[in-house]
N, C-alpha and C. Protein backbone atom coordinates (compact mmCIF):
# COMPACT_ATOMS: atom_id res chain seq x y z
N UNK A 1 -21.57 -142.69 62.97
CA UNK A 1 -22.95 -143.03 62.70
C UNK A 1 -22.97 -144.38 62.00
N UNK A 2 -23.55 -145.03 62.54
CA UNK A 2 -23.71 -146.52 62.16
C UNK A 2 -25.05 -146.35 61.09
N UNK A 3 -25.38 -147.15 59.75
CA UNK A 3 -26.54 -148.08 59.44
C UNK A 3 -26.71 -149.55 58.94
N UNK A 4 -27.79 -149.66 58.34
CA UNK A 4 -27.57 -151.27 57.86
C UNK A 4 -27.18 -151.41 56.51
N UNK A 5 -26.10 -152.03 56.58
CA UNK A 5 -26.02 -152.44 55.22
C UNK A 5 -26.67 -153.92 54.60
N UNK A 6 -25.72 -154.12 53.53
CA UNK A 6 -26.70 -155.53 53.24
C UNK A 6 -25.32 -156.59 53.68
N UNK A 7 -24.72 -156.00 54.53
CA UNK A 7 -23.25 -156.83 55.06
C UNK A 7 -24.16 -157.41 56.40
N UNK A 8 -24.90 -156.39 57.10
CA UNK A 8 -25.42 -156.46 58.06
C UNK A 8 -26.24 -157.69 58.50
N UNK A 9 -27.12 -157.59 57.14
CA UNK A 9 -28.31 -158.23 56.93
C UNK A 9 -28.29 -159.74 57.58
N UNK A 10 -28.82 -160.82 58.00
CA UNK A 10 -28.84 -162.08 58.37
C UNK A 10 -29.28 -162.82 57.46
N UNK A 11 -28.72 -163.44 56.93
CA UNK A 11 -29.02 -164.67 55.90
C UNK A 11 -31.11 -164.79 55.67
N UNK A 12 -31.19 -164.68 56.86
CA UNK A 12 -32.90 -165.46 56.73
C UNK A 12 -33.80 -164.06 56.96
N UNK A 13 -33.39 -163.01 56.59
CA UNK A 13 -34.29 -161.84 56.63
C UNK A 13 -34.31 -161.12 55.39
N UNK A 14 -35.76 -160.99 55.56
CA UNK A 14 -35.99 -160.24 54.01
C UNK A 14 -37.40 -159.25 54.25
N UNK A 15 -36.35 -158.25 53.68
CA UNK A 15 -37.54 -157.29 53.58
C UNK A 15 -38.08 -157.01 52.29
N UNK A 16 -39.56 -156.20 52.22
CA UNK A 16 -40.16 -156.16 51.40
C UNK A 16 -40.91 -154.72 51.14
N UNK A 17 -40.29 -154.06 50.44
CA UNK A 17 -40.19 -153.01 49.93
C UNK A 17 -41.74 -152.45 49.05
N UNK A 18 -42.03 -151.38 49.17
CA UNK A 18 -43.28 -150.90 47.53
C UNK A 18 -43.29 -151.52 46.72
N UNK A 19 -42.08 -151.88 46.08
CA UNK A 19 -42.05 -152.26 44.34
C UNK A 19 -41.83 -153.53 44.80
N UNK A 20 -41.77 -154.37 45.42
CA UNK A 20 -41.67 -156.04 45.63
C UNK A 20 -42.37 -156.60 45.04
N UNK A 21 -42.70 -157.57 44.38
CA UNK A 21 -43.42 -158.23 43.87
C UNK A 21 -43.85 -159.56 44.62
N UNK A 22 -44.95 -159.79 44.62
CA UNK A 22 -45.34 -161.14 46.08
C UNK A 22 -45.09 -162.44 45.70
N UNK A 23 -44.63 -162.85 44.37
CA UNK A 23 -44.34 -164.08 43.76
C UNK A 23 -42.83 -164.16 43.31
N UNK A 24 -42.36 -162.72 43.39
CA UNK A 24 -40.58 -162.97 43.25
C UNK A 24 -40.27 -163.12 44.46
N UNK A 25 -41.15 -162.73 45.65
CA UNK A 25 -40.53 -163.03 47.16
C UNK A 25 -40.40 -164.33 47.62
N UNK A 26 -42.04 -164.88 47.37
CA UNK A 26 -42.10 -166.33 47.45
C UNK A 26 -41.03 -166.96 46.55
N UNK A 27 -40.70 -166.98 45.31
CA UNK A 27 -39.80 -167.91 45.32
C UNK A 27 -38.37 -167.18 45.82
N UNK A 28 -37.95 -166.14 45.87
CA UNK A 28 -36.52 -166.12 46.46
C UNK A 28 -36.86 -166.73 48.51
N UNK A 29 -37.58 -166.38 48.98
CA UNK A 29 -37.83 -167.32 50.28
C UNK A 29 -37.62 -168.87 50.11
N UNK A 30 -38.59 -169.49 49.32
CA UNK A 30 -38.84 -170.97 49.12
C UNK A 30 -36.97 -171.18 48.35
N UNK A 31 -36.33 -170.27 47.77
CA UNK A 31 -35.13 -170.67 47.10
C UNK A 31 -34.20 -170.99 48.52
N UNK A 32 -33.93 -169.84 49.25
CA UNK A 32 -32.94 -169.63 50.20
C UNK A 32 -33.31 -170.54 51.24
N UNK A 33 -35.12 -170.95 51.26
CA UNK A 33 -35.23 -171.95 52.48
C UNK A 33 -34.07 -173.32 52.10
N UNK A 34 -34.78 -173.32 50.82
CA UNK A 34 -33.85 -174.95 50.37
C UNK A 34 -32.54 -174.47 50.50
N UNK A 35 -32.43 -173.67 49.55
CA UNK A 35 -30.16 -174.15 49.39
C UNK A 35 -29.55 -173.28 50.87
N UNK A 36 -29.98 -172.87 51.69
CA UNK A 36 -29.67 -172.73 53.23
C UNK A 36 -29.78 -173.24 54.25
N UNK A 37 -30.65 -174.51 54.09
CA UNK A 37 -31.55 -175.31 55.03
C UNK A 37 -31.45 -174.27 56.10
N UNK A 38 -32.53 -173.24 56.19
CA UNK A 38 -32.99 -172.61 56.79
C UNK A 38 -34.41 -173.07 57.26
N UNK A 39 -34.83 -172.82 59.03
CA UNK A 39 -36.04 -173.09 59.49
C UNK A 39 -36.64 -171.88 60.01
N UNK A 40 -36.27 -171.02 59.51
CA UNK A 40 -36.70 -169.58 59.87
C UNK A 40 -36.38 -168.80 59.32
N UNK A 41 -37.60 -167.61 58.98
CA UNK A 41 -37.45 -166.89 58.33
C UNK A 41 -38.00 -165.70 59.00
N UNK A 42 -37.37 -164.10 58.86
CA UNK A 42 -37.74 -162.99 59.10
C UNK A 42 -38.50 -162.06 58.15
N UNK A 43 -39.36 -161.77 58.11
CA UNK A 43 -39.97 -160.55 56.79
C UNK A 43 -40.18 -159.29 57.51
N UNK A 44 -39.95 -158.43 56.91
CA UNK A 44 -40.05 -156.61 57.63
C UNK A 44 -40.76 -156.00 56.25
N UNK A 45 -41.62 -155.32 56.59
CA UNK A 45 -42.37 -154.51 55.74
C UNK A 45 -42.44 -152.81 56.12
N UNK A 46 -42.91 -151.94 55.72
CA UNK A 46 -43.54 -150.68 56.34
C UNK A 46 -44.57 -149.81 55.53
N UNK A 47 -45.11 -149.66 55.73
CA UNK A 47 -46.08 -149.16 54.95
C UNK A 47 -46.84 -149.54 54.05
N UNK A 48 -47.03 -149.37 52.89
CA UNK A 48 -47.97 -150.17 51.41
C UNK A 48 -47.63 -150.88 51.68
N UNK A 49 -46.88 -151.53 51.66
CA UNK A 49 -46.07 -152.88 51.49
C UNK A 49 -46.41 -154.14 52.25
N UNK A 50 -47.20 -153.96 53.64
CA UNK A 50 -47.31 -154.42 54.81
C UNK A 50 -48.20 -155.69 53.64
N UNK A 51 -49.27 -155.13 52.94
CA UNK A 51 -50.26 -155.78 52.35
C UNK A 51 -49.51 -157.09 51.73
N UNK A 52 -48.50 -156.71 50.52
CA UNK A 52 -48.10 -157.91 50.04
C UNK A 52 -47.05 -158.82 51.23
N UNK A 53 -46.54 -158.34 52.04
CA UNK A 53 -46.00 -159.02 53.39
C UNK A 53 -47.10 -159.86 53.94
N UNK A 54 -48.34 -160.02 53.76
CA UNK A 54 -49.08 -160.80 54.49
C UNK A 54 -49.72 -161.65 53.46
N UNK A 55 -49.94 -161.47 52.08
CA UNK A 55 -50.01 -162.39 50.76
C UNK A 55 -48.87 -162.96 51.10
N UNK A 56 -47.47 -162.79 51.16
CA UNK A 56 -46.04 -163.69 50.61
C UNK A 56 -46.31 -164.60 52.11
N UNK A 57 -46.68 -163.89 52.94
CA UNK A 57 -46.75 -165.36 54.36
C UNK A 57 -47.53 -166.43 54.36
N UNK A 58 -49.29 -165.69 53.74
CA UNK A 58 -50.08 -166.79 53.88
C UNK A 58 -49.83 -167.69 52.61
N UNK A 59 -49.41 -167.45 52.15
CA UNK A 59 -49.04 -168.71 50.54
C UNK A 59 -47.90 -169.22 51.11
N UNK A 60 -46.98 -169.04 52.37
CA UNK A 60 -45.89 -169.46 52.07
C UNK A 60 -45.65 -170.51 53.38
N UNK A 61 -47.34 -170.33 54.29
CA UNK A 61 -47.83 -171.26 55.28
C UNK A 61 -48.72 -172.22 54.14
N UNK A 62 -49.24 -172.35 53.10
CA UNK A 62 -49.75 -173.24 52.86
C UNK A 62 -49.23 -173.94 51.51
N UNK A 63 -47.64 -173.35 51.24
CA UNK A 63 -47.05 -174.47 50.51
C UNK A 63 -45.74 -174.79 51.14
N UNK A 64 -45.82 -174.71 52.22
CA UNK A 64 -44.70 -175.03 53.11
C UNK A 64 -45.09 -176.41 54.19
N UNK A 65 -45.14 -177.26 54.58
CA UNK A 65 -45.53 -178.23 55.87
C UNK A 65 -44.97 -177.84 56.47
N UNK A 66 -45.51 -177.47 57.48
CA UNK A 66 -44.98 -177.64 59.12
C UNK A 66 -44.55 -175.87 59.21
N UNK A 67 -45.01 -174.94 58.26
CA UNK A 67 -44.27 -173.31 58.21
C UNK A 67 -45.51 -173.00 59.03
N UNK A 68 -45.05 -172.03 59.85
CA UNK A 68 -46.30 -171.06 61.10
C UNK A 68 -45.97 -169.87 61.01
N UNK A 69 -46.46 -168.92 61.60
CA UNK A 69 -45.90 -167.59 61.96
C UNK A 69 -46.01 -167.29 63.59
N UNK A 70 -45.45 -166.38 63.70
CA UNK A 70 -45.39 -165.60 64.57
C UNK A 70 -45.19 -164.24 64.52
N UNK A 71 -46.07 -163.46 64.98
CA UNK A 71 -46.41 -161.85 64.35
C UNK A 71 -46.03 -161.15 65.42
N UNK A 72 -45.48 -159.88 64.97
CA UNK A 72 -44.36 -159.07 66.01
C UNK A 72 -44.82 -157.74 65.15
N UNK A 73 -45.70 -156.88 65.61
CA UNK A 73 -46.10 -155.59 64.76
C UNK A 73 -45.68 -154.37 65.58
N UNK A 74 -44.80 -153.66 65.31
CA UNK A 74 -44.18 -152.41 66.73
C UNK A 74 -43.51 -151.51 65.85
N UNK A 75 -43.31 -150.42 66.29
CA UNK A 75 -42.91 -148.93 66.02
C UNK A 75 -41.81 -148.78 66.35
N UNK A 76 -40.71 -147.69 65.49
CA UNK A 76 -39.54 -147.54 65.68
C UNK A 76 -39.36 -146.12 65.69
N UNK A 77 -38.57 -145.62 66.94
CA UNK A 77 -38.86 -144.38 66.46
C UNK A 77 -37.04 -143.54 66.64
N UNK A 78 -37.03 -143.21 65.65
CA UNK A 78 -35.18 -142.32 65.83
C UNK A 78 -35.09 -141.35 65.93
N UNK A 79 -33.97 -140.77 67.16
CA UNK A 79 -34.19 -139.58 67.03
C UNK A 79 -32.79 -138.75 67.12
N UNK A 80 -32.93 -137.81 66.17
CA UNK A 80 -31.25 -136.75 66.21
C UNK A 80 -31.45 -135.98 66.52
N UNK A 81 -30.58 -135.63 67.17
CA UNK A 81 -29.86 -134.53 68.04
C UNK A 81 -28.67 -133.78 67.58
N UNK A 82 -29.03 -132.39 67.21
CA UNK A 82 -27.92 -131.71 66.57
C UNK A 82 -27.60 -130.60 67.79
N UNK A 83 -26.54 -130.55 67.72
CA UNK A 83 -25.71 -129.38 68.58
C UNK A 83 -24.78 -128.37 67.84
């Protein structure tokens, strides 16, 4: 059985959890953009959370030049099988 660890994880993805806070995200994003020279970034949310996922984007399109989005909203669904 495989999951994700944070070995897994890709440098430029960040998820954002219940207890996240929308101004510790923004700056750990705006941190890792600079000292990674990263031009992309991933955010994953689920649930409550979705809300401050869309505060940490739109502040982070209008202190960013040239930052856009692109929105990808879809369902995951797993399923086990016991024998």
């Amino acid at each position: 059985m495989s999951s994700a660890t944070p070995k897994d994880k890709a440098p430029n993805d960040i998820r954002i959890g219940g207890g996240s806070r929308p101004r510790a995200v923004i700056q750990y994003a705006s941190s890792i953009m600079k000292e990674k020279n990263l031009r992309e970034l991933k955010f994953s949310a689920v649930g409550n959370s979705i809300p401050a996922l869309v505060d940490v984007v739109e502040v982070l399109k209008i202190t960013t030049p040239g930052f856009h989005q692109t929105s990808k909203i879809g369902r995951y669904f797993i399923f086990l099988i016991f024998f």
